[in-house]
C-alpha atoms as a PDB file:
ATOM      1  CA  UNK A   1      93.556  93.067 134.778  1.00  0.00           C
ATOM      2  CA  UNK A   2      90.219  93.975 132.678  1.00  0.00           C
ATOM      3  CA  UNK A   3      89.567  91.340 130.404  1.00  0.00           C
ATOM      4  CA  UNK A   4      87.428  93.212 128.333  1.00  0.00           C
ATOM      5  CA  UNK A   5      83.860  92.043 126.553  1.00  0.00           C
ATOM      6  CA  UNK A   6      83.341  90.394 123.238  1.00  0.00           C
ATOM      7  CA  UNK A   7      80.357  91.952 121.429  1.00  0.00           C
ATOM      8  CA  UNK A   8      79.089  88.743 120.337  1.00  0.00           C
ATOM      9  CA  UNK A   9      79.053  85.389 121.705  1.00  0.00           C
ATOM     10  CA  UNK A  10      79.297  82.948 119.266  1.00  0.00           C
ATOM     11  CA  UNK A  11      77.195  79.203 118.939  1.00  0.00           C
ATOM     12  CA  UNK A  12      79.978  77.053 118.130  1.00  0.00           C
ATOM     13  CA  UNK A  13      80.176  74.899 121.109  1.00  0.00           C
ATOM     14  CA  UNK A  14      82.953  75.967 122.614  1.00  0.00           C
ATOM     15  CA  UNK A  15      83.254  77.103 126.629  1.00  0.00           C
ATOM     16  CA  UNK A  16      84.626  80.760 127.351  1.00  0.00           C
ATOM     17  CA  UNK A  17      88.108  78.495 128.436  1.00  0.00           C
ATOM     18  CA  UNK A  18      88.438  77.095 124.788  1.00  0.00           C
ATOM     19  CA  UNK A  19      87.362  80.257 123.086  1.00  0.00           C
ATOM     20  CA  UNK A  20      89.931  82.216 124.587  1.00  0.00           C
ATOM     21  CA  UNK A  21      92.563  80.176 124.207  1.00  0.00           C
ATOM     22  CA  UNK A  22      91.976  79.384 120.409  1.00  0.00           C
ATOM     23  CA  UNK A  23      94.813  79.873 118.481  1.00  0.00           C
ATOM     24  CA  UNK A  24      94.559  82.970 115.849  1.00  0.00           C
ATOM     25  CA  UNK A  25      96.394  84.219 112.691  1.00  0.00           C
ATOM     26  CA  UNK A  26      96.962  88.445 113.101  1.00  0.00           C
ATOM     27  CA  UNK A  27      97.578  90.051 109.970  1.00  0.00           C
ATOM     28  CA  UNK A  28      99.902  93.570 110.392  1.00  0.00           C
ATOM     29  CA  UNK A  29      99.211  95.334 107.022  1.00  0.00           C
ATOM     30  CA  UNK A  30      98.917  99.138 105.445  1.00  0.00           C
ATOM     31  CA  UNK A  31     101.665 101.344 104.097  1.00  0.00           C
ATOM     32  CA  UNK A  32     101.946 102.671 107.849  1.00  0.00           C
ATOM     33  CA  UNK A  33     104.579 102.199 109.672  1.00  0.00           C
ATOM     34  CA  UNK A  34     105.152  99.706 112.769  1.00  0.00           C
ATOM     35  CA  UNK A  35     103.928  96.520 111.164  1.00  0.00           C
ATOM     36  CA  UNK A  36     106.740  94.489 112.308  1.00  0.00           C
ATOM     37  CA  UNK A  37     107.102  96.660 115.049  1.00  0.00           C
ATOM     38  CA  UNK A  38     103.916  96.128 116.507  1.00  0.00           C
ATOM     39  CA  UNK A  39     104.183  92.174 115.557  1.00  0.00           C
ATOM     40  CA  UNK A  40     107.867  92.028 117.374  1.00  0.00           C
ATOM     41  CA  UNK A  41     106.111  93.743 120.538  1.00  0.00           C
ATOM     42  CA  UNK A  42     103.509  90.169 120.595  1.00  0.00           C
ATOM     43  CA  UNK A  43     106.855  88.430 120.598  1.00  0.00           C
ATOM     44  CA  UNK A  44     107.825  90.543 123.899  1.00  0.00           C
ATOM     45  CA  UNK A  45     104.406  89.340 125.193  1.00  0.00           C
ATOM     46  CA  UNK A  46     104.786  85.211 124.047  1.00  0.00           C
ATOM     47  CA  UNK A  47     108.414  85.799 125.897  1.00  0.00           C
ATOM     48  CA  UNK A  48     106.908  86.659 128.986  1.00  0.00           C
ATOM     49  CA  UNK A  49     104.550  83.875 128.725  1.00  0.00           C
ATOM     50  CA  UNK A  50     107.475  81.143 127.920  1.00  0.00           C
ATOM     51  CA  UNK A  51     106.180  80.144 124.565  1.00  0.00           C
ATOM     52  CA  UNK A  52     108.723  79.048 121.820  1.00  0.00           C
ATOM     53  CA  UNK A  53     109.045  81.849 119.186  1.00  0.00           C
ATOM     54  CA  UNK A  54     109.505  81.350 115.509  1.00  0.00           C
ATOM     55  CA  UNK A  55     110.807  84.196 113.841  1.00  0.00           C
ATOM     56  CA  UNK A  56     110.688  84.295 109.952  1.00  0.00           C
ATOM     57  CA  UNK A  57     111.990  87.355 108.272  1.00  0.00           C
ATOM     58  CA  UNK A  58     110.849  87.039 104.443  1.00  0.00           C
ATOM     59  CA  UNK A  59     113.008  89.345 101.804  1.00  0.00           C
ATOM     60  CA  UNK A  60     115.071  91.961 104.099  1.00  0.00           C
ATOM     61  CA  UNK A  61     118.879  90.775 103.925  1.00  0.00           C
ATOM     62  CA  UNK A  62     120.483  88.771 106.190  1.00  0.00           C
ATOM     63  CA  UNK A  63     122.702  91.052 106.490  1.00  0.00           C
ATOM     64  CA  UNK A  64     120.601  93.819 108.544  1.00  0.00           C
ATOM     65  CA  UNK A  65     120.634  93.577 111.914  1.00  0.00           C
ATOM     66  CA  UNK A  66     117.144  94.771 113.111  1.00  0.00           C
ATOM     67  CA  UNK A  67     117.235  96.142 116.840  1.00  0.00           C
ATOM     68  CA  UNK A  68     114.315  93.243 118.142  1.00  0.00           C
ATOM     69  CA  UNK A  69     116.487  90.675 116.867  1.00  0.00           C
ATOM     70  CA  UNK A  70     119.571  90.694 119.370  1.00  0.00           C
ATOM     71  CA  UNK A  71     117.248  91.707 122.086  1.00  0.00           C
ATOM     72  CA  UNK A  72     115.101  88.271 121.626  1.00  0.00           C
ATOM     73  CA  UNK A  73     117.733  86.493 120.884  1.00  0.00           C
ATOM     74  CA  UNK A  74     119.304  87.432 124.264  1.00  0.00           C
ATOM     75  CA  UNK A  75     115.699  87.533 126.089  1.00  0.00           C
ATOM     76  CA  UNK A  76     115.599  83.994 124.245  1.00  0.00           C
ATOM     77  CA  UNK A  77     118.931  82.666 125.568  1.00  0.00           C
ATOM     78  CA  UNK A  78     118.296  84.103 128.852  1.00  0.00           C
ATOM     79  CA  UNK A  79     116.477  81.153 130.224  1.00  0.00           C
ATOM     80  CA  UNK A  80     113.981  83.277 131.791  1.00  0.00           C
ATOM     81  CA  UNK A  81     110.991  83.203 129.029  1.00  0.00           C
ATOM     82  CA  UNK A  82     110.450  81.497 126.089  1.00  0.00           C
ATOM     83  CA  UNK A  83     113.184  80.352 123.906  1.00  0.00           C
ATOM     84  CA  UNK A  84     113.603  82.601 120.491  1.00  0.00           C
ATOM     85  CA  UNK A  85     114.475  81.035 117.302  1.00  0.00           C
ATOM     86  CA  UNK A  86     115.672  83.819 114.130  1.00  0.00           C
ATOM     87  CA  UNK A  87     115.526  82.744 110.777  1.00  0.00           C
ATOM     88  CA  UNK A  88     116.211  85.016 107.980  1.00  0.00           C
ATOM     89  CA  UNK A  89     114.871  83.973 104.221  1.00  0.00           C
ATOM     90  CA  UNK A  90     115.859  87.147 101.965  1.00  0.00           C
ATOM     91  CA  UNK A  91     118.971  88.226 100.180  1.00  0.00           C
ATOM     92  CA  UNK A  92     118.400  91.938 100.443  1.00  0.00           C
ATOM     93  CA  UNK A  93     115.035  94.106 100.828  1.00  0.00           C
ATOM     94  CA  UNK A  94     113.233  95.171  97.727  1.00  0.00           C
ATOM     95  CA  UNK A  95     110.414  97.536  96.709  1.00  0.00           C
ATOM     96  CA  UNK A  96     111.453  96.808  93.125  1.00  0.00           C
ATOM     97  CA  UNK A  97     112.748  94.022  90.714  1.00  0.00           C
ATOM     98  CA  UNK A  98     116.294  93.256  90.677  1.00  0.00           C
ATOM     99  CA  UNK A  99     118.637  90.858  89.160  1.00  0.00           C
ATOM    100  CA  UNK A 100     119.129  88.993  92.475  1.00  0.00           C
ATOM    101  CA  UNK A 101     115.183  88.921  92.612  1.00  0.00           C
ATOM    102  CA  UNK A 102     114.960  85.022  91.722  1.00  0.00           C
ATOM    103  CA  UNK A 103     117.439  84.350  94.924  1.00  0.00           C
ATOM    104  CA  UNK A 104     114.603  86.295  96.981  1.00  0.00           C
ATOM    105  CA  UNK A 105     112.155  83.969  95.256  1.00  0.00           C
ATOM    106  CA  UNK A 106     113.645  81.088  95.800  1.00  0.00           C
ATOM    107  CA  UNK A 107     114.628  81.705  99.548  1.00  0.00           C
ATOM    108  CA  UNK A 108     111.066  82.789 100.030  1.00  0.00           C
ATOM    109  CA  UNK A 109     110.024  79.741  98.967  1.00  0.00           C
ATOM    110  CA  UNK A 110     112.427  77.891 100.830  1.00  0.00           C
ATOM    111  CA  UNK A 111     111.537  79.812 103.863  1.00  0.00           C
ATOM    112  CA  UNK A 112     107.760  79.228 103.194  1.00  0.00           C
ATOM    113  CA  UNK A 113     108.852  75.142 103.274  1.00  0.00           C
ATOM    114  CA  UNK A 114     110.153  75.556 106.635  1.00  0.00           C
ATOM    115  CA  UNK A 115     107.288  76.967 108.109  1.00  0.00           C
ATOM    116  CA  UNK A 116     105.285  74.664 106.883  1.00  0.00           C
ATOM    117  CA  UNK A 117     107.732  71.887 108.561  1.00  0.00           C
ATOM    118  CA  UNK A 118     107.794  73.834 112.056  1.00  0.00           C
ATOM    119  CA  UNK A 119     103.529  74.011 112.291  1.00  0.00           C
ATOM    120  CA  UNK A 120     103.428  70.621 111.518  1.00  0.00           C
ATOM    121  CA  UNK A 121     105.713  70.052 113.912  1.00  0.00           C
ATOM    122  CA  UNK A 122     104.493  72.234 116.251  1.00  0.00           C
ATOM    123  CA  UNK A 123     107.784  73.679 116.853  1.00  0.00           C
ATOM    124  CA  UNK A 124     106.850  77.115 118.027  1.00  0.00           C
ATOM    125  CA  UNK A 125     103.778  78.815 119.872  1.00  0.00           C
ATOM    126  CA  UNK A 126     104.396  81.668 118.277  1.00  0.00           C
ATOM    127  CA  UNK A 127     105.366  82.226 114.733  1.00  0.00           C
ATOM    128  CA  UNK A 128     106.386  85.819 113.388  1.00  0.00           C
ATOM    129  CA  UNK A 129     106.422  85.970 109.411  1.00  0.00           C
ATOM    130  CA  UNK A 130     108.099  89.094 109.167  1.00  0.00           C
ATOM    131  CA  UNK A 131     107.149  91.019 105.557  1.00  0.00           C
ATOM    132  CA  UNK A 132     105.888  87.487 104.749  1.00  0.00           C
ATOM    133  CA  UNK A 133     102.944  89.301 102.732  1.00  0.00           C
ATOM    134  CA  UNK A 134     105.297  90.835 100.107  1.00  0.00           C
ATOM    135  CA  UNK A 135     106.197  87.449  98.896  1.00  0.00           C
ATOM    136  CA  UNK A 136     102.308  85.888  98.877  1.00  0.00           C
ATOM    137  CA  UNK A 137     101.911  89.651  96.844  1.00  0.00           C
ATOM    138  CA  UNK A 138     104.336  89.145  94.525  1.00  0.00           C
ATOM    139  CA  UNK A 139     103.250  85.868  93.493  1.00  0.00           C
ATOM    140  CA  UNK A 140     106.283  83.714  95.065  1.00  0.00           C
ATOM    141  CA  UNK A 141     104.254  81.851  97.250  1.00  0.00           C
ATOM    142  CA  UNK A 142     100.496  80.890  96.883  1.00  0.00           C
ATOM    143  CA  UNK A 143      98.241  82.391  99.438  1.00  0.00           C
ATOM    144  CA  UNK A 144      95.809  79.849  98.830  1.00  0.00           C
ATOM    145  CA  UNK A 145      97.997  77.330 100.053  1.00  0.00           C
ATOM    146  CA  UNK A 146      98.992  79.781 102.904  1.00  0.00           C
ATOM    147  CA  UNK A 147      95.359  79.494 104.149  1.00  0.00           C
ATOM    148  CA  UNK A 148      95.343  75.931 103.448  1.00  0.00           C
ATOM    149  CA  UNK A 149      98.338  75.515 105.717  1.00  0.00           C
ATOM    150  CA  UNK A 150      97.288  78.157 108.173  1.00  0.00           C
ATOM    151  CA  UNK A 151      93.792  76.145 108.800  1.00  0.00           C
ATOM    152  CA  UNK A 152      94.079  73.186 109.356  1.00  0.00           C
ATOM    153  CA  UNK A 153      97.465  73.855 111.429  1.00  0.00           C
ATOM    154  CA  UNK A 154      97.366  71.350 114.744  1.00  0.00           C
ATOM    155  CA  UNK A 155      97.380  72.668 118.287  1.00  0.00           C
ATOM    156  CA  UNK A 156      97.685  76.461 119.448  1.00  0.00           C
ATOM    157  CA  UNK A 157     100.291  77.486 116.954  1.00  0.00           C
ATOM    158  CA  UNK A 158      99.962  81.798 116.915  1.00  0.00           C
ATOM    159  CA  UNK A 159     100.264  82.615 113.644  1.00  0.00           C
ATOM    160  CA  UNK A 160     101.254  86.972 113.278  1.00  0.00           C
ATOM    161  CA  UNK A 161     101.801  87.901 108.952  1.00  0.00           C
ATOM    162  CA  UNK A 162     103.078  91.350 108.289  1.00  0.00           C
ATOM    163  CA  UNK A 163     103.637  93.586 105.419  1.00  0.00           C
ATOM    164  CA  UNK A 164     101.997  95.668 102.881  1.00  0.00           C
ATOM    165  CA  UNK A 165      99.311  93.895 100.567  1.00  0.00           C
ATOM    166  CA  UNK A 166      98.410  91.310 102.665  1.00  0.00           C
ATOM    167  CA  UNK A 167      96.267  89.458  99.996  1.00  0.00           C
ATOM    168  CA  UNK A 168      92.816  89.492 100.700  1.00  0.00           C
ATOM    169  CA  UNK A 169      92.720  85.747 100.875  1.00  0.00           C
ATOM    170  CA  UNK A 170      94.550  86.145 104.337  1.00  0.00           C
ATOM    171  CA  UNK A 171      92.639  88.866 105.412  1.00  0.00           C
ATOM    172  CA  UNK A 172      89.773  87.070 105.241  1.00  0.00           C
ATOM    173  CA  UNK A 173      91.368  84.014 107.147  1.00  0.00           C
ATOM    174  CA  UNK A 174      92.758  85.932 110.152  1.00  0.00           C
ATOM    175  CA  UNK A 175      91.293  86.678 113.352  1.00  0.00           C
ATOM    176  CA  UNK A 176      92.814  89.843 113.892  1.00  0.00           C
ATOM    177  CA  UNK A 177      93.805  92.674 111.019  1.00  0.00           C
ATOM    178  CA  UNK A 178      95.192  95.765 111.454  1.00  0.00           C
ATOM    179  CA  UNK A 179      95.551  98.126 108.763  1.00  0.00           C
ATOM    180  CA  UNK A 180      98.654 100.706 109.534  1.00  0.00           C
ATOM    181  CA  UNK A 181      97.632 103.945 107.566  1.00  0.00           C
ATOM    182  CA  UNK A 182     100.045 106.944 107.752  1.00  0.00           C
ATOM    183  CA  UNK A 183      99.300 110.199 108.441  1.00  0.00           C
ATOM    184  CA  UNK A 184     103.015 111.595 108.539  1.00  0.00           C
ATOM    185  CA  UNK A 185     106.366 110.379 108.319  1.00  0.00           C
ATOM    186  CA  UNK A 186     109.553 111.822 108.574  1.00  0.00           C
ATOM    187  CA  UNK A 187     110.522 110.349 104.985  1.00  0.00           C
ATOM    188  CA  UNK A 188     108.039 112.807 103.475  1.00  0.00           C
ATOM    189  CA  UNK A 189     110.637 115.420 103.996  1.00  0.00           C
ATOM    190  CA  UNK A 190     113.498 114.182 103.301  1.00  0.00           C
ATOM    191  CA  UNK A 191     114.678 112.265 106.301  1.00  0.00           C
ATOM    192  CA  UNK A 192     115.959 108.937 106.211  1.00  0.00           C
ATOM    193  CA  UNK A 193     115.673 106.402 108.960  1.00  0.00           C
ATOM    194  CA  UNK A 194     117.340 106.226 111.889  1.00  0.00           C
ATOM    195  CA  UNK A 195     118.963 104.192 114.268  1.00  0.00           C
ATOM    196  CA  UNK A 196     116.806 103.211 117.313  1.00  0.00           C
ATOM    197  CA  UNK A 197     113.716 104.126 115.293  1.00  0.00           C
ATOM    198  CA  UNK A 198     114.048 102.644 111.776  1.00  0.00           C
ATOM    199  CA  UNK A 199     116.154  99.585 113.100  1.00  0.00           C
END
C-alpha cells in the first residue's frame, strides 16, 4: 500500500519509525456534514488495528441510538478487533438554550472529567469526542485546559474532536483539521433526515 510523501521533513530528532507513529489530535469541524461520520469511520480503522476505543458523545441524548454505535459495540464485543467502549454525556441535542441546558453543562463537564481520567490512564488508543467542540464553544469546558490536557497526554493516545466551532485554540493544537463546508443538503429543501443516512 502507497505510503505517500510528507512535503517536509522535519529537524526534531525523531527517526521516520517514531514520526509515524506519533500520536495526533484530528479536529472534524465546519457546518458540513459527516463530522462524526468521518471520525466514526477512524474508529472502523483503530478496530481493525485492535486498539481500545473510547467513545465520548458530548450533548446528543442518550436516548438516540446513532447507527455506528451498535455496530462498534458489536464489532467491539466480537473479540475480533479492538474492544469499543460508548459513553454518552448529553441529555438531549441542542442548537439553542433550553431549560435542561445546565444538565448538558454539567454532564459535559462531567464527561470532560472522565476523559481526562481515561488519558491519564491510558485507557484507550483511540478516543472519539463526539460534538465535543460545541461544549469547549459554548463556554462549558475550557479549551485552554483541553490543550493543556491534550499535550502533555502520555503514550500514543489518538485523540479525534468533532463539531462545529472547534475553537481556534484546538485548531491550532491538532495535527490534522478538516473543515466540512456544504455545498448542498437535502435540509435546504425541506427534507428531514433519514434513517441510514442521518442516523
Amino acid at each position: 500500500m502507497p505510503q505517500g510523501q510528507p512535503s517536509v521533513v522535519p529537524d526534531d530528532g525523531l527517526t521516520t519509525r517514531q514520526r509515524r507513529n506519533r500520536a495526533l489530535v484530528l479536529v472534524h469541524t465546519g457546518i458540513g456534514k459527516g463530522k462524526s461520520t468521518a471520525a466514526f469511520g477512524l474508529a472502523l480503522r483503530a478496530w481493525n488495528q485492535g486498539w481500545p476505543i473510547g467513545v465520548f458523545q458530548f450533548v446528543k441524548s442518550a436516548k438516540w441510538k446513532v447507527g455506528e454505535e451498535n455496530a462498534l459495540r458489536v464489532l467491539g464485543a466480537s473479540g475480533e478487533g479492538g474492544t469499543v467502549d460508548w459513553h454518552k454525556m448529553g441529555e438531549g441535542w441542542s442548537w439553542v438554550q433550553r431549560d435542561g441546558q445546565m444538565d448538558n453543562e454539567e454532564k459535559a463537564r462531567e464527561g470532560w472529567e472522565q476523559v481526562k481520567r481515561d488519558l491519564a490512564a491510558e485507557t484507550y488508543k483511540l478516543y472519539v469526542l463526539d460534538e465535543f467542540a460545541y461544549p469547549m464553544h459554548w463556554g462549558w469546558v475550557d479549551p485552554d485546559e483541553v490543550v493543556s490536557v491534550l499535550r502533555e497526554r502520555p503514550g500514543t493516545q489518538h485523540v479525534v474532536i468533532t463539531g462545529r466551532n472547534a475553537p481556534g485554540q484546538i485548531v491550532d493544537l491538532a495535527d490534522l483539521v478538516t473543515d466540512m463546508s456544504k455545498v448542498k443538503h437535502p435540509m435546504d429543501a425541506g427534507q428531514k433526515g433519514q434513517r441510514g443516512i442521518e442516523w
